[in-house]
Protein backbone atom coordinates (compact mmCIF):
# COMPACT_ATOMS: atom_id res chain seq x y z
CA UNK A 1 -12.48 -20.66 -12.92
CA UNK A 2 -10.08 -17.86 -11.40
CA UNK A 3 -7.69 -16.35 -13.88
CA UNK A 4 -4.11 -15.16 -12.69
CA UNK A 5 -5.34 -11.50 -12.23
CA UNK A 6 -8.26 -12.72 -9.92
CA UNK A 7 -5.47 -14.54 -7.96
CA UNK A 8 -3.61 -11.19 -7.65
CA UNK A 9 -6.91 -9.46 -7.17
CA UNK A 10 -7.34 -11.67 -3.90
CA UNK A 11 -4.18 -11.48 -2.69
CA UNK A 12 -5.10 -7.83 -2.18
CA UNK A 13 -1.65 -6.42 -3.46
CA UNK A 14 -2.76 -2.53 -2.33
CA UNK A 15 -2.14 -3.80 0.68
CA UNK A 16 1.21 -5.56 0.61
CA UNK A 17 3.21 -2.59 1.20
CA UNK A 18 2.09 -2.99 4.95
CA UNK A 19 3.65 -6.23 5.08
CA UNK A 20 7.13 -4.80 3.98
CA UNK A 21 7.51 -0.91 4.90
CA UNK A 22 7.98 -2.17 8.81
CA UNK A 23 10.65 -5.22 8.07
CA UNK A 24 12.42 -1.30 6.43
CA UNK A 25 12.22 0.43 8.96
CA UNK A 26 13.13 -2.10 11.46
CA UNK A 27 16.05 -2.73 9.20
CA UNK A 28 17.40 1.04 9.28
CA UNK A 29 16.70 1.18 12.98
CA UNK A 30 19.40 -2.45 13.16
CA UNK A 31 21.77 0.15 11.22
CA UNK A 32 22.34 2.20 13.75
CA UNK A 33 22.17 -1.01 15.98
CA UNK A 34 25.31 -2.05 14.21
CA UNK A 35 23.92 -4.76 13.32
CA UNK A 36 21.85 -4.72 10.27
CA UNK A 37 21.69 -8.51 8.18
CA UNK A 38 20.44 -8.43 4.34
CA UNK A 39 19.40 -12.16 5.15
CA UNK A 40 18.00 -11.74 7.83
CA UNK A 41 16.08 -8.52 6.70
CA UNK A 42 15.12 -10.80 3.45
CA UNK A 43 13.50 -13.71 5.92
CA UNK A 44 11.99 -10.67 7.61
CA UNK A 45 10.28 -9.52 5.04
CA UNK A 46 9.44 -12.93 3.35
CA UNK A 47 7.50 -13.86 6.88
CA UNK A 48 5.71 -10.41 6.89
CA UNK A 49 4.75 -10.95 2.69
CA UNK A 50 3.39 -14.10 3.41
CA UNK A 51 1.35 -13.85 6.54
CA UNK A 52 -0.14 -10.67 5.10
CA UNK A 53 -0.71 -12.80 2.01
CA UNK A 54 -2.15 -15.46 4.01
CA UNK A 55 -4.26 -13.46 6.02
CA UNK A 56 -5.86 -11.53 2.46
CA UNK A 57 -7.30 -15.24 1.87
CA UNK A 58 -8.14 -16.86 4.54
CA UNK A 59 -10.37 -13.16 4.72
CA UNK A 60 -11.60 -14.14 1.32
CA UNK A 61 -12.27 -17.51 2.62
CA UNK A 62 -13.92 -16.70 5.45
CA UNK A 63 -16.17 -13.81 4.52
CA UNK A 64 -16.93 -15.74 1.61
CA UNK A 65 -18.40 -18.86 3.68
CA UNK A 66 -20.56 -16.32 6.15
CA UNK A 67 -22.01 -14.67 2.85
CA UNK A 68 -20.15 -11.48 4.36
CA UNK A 69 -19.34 -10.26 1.09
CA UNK A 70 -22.43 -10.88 -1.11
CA UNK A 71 -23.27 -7.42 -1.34
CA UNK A 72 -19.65 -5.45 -1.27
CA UNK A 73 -19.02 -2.52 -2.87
CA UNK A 74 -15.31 -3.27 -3.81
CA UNK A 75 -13.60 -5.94 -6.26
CA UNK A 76 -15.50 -9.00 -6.38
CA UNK A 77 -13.47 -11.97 -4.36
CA UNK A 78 -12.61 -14.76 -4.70
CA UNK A 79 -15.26 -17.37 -2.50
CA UNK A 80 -17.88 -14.69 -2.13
CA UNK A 81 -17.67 -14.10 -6.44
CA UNK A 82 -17.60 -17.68 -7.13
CA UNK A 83 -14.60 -17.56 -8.93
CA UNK A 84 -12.98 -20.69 -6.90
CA UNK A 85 -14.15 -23.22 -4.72
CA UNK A 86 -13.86 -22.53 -0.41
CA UNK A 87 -11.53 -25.31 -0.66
CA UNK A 88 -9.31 -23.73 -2.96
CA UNK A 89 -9.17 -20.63 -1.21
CA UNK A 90 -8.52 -22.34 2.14
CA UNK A 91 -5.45 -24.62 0.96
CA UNK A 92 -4.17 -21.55 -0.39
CA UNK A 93 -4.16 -19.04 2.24
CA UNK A 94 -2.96 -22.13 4.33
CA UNK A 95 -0.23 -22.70 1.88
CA UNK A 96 1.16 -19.21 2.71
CA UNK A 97 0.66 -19.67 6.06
CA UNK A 98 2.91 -22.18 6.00
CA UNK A 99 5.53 -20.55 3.56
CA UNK A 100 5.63 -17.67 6.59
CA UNK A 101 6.25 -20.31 9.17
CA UNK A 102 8.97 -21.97 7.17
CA UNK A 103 10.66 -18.63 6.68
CA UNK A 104 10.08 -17.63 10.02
CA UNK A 105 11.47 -20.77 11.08
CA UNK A 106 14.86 -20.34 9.04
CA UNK A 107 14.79 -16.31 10.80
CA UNK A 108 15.13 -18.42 14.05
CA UNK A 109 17.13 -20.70 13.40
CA UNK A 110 19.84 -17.62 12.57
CA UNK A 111 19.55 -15.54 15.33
CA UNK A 112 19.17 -18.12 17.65
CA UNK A 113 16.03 -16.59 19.82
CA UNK A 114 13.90 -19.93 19.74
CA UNK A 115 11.66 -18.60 22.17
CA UNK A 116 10.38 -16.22 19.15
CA UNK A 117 8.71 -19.28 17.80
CA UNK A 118 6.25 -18.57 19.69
CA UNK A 119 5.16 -14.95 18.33
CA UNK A 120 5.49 -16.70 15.10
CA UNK A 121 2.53 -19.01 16.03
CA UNK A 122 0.25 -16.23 17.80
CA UNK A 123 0.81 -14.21 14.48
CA UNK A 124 -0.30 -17.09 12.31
CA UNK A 125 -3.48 -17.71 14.62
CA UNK A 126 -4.09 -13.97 15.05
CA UNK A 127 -4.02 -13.82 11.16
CA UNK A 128 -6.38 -16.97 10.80
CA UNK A 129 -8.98 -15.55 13.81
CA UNK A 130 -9.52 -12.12 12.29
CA UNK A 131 -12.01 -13.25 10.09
CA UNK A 132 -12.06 -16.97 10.98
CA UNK A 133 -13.63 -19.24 13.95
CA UNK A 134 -16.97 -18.76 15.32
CA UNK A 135 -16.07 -15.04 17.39
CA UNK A 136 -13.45 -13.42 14.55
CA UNK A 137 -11.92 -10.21 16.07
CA UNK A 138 -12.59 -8.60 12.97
CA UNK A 139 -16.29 -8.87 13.37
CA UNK A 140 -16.19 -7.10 16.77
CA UNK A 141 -13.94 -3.85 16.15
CA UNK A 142 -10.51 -5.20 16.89
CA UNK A 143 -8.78 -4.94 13.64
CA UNK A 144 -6.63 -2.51 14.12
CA UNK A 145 -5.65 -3.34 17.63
CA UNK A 146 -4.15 -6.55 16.02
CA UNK A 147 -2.58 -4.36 13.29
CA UNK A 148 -1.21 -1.93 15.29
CA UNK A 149 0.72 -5.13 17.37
CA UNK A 150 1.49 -7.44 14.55
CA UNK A 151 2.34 -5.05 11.34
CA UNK A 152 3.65 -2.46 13.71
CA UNK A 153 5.59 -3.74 16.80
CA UNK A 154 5.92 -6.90 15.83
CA UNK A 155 7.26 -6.80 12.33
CA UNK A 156 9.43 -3.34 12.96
CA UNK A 157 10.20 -4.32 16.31
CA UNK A 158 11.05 -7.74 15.70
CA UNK A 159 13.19 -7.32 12.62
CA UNK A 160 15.57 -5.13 14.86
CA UNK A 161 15.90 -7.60 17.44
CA UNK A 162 16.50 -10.76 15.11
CA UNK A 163 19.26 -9.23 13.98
CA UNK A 164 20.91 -7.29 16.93
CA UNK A 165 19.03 -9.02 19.80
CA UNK A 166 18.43 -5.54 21.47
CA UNK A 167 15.06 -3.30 20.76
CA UNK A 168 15.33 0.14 21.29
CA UNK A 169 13.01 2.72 22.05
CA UNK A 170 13.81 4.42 18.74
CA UNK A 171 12.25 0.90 17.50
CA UNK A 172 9.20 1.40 19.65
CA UNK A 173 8.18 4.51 18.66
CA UNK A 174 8.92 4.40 14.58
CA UNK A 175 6.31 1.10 14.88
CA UNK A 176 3.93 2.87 16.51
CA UNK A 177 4.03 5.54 13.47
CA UNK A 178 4.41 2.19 10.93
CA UNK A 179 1.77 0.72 12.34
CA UNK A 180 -0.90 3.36 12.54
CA UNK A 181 -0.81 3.76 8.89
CA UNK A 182 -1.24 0.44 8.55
CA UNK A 183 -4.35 0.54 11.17
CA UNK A 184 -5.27 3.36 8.35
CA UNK A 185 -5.43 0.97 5.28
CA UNK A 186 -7.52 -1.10 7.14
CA UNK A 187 -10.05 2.19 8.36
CA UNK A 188 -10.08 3.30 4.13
CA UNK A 189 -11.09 -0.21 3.90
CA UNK A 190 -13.44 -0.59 6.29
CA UNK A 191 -15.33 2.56 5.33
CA UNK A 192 -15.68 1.60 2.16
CA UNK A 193 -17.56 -1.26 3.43
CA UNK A 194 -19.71 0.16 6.24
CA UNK A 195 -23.17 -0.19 4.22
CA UNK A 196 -22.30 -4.01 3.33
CA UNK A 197 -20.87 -4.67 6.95
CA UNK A 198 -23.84 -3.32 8.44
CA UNK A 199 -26.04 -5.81 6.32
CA UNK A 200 -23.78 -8.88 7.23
CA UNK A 201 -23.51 -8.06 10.89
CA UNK A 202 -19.66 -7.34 10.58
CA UNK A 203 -18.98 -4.67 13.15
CA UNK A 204 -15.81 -3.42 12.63
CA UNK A 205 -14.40 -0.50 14.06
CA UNK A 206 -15.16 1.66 11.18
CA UNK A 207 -19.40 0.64 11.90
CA UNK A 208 -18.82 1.13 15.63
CA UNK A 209 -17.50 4.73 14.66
CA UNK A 210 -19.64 5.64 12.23
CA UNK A 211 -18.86 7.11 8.65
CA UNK A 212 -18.22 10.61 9.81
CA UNK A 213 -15.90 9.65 12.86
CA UNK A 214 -14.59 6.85 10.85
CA UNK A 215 -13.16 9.26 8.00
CA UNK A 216 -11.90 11.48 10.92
CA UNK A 217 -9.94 8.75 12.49
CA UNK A 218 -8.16 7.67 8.95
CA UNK A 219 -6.93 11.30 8.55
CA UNK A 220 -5.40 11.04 12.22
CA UNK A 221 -3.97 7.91 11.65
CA UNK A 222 -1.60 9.22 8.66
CA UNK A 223 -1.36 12.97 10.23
CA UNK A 224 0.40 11.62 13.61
CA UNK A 225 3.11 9.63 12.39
CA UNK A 226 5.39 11.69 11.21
CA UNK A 227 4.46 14.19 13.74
CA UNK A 228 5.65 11.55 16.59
CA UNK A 229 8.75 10.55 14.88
CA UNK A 230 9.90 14.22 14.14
CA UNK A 231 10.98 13.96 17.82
CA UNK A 232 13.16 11.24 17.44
CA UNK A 233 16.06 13.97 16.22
CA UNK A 234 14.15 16.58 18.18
CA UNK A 235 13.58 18.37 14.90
CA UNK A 236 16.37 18.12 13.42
CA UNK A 237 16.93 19.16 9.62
CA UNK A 238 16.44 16.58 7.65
CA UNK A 239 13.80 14.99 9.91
CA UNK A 240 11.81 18.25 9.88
CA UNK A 241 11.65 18.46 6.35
CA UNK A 242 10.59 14.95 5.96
CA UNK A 243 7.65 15.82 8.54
CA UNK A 244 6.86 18.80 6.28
CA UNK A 245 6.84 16.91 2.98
CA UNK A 246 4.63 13.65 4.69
CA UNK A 247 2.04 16.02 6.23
CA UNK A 248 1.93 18.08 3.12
CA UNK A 249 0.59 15.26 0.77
CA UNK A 250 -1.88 14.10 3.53
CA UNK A 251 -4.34 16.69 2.74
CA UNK A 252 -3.89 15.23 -0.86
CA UNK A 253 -4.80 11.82 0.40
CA UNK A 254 -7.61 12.58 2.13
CA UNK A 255 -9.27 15.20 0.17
CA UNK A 256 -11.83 12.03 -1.77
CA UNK A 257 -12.51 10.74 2.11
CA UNK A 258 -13.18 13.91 3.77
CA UNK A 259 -15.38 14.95 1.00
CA UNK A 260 -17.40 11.65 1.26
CA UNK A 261 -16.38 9.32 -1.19
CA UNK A 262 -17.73 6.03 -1.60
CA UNK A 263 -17.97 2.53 -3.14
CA UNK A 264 -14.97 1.94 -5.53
CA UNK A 265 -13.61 5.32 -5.40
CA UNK A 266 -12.01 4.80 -1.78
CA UNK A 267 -10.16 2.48 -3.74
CA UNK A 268 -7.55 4.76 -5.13
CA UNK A 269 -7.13 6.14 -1.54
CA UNK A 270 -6.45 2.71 -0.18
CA UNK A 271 -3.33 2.13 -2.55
CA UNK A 272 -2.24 5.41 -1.91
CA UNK A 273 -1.97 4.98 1.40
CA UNK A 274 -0.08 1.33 1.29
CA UNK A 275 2.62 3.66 -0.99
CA UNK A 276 2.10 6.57 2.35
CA UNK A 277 3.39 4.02 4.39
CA UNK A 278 5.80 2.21 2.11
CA UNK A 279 7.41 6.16 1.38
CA UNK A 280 7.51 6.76 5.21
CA UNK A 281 9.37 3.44 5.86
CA UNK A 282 12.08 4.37 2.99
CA UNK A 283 12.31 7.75 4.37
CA UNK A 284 12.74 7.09 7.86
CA UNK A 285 15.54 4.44 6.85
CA UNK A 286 17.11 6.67 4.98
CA UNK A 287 17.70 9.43 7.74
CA UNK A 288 18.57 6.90 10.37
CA UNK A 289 21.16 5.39 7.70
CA UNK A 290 22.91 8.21 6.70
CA UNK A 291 22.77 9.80 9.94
């Protein structure tokens, strides 16, 4: 039987941090909207939690069924550990799915835009398809496509608009840099399990890349965001510094990927980089609040 810290373990909390650093920055970007909502940033942020919940078990689930993760190098799950029944797993990850839908709903409901309903159902199926059906995107390389649109434009994006009903350019490009790191926890994650995904069949984008590429493309993916959004103030102060001080602990970061780490120790690097992306987020807000 699961204990309370294999729950935890399989929601995957290393990776919560790209639920919740875009519903920030989207919420900095609404103050200089004049428009920014603590409520609504709260529903925000409970609809980004839970999908990303959601989406950590229905993975669990669904890798666990296919035998996917068997052989994985990382924290045994869940399904695939025998530690609680597919069932279980399911009616959980549902149950969040759910809990995102009912926030989501309430989000709605506020800022009257009842045509976003229907993002909030592509985001719910796009969470369930990664890993589940009979063609998952996950399986084929498109990860962080999905990423990149759902825990980038749509949560940054999105949380600006609910609450001033306008979405900026300045929202555009900070989700862009949001949601490449995210795309990066999912490449440190993906690495880790080339060997096993190779076995299983699961060609993911980190496989189609290979481990050399793969590492290459992680480093990228937390170099160019705060190159990108240095020219939002077009290098202003304050902005520049922040640049300097992001790219600075990158090489930090990377040092155990570029030098070939493996197995379990990539799993240091993945954390690190949800708390990357959660400092960027509280950075950028807090030069775009006290601008």
């Amino acid at each position: 039987m699961a204990s309370y810290s294999d729950w935890l373990e399989g929601a995957r909390i290393r990776t919560l941090p790209a639920a919740v650093a875009p519903v920030i920055a989207g919420a900095g970007v609404a103050v200089t909207e004049g428009a920014f909502s603590w409520t609504r940033t709260l529903l925000a942020a409970l609809v980004a939690l839970f999908l990303q919940i959601g989406v950590n078990f229905s993975n669990d689930y669904s890798d666990g069924v296919r035998g996917t993760d068997e052989h994985r190098s990382g924290p045994p799950r869940l399904t695939g550990g025998g530690k609680a029944t597919p069932s279980t797993v399911l009616a959980v990850a549902f149950g969040f799915f759910f809990a995102a839908a009912v926030a989501g709903l309430a989000l709605v409901a506020l800022c009257g835009q009842w045509w976003l309903l229907i993002c909030g159902v592509v985001a719910i199926l796009a969470a369930w398809f990664y890993t589940g059906g009979k063609n998952p995107y996950g399986y084929l390389g498109l990860g962080e496509i999905f990423v990149l649109v759902f825990f980038g434009y749509m949560a940054t994006v999105g949380t600006v608009y609910t609450q001033s009903g306008t979405a900026p350019l300045l929202a555009w490009v900070i989700a862009t840099a949001i949601g490449l790191i995210a795309c990066a926890l999912l490449m440190i994650n993906n690495i880790r399990d080339i060997p096993t995904d190779l076995q299983s069949g699961k060609r993911t984008l980190a496989v189609r890349l290979g481990d050399r590429v793969a590492r290459l493309s992680f480093v990228a993916m937390l170099v160019v965001p705060p190159v990108i959004t240095a020219f939002i103030g077009f290098f202003t102060y304050p902005l520049l510094i922040t640049t300097l001080l992001l790219l600075v602990v990158v090489p930090v970061m990377s040092r155990p990927v570029l030098v070939g780490a493996r197995g379990r120790a990539l799993i240091v690097v993945l954390r690190n980089t949800g708390f990357y992306e959660l400092a960027y987020a509280v950075l950028i807000t807090l030069l775009l609040v006290l601008s």
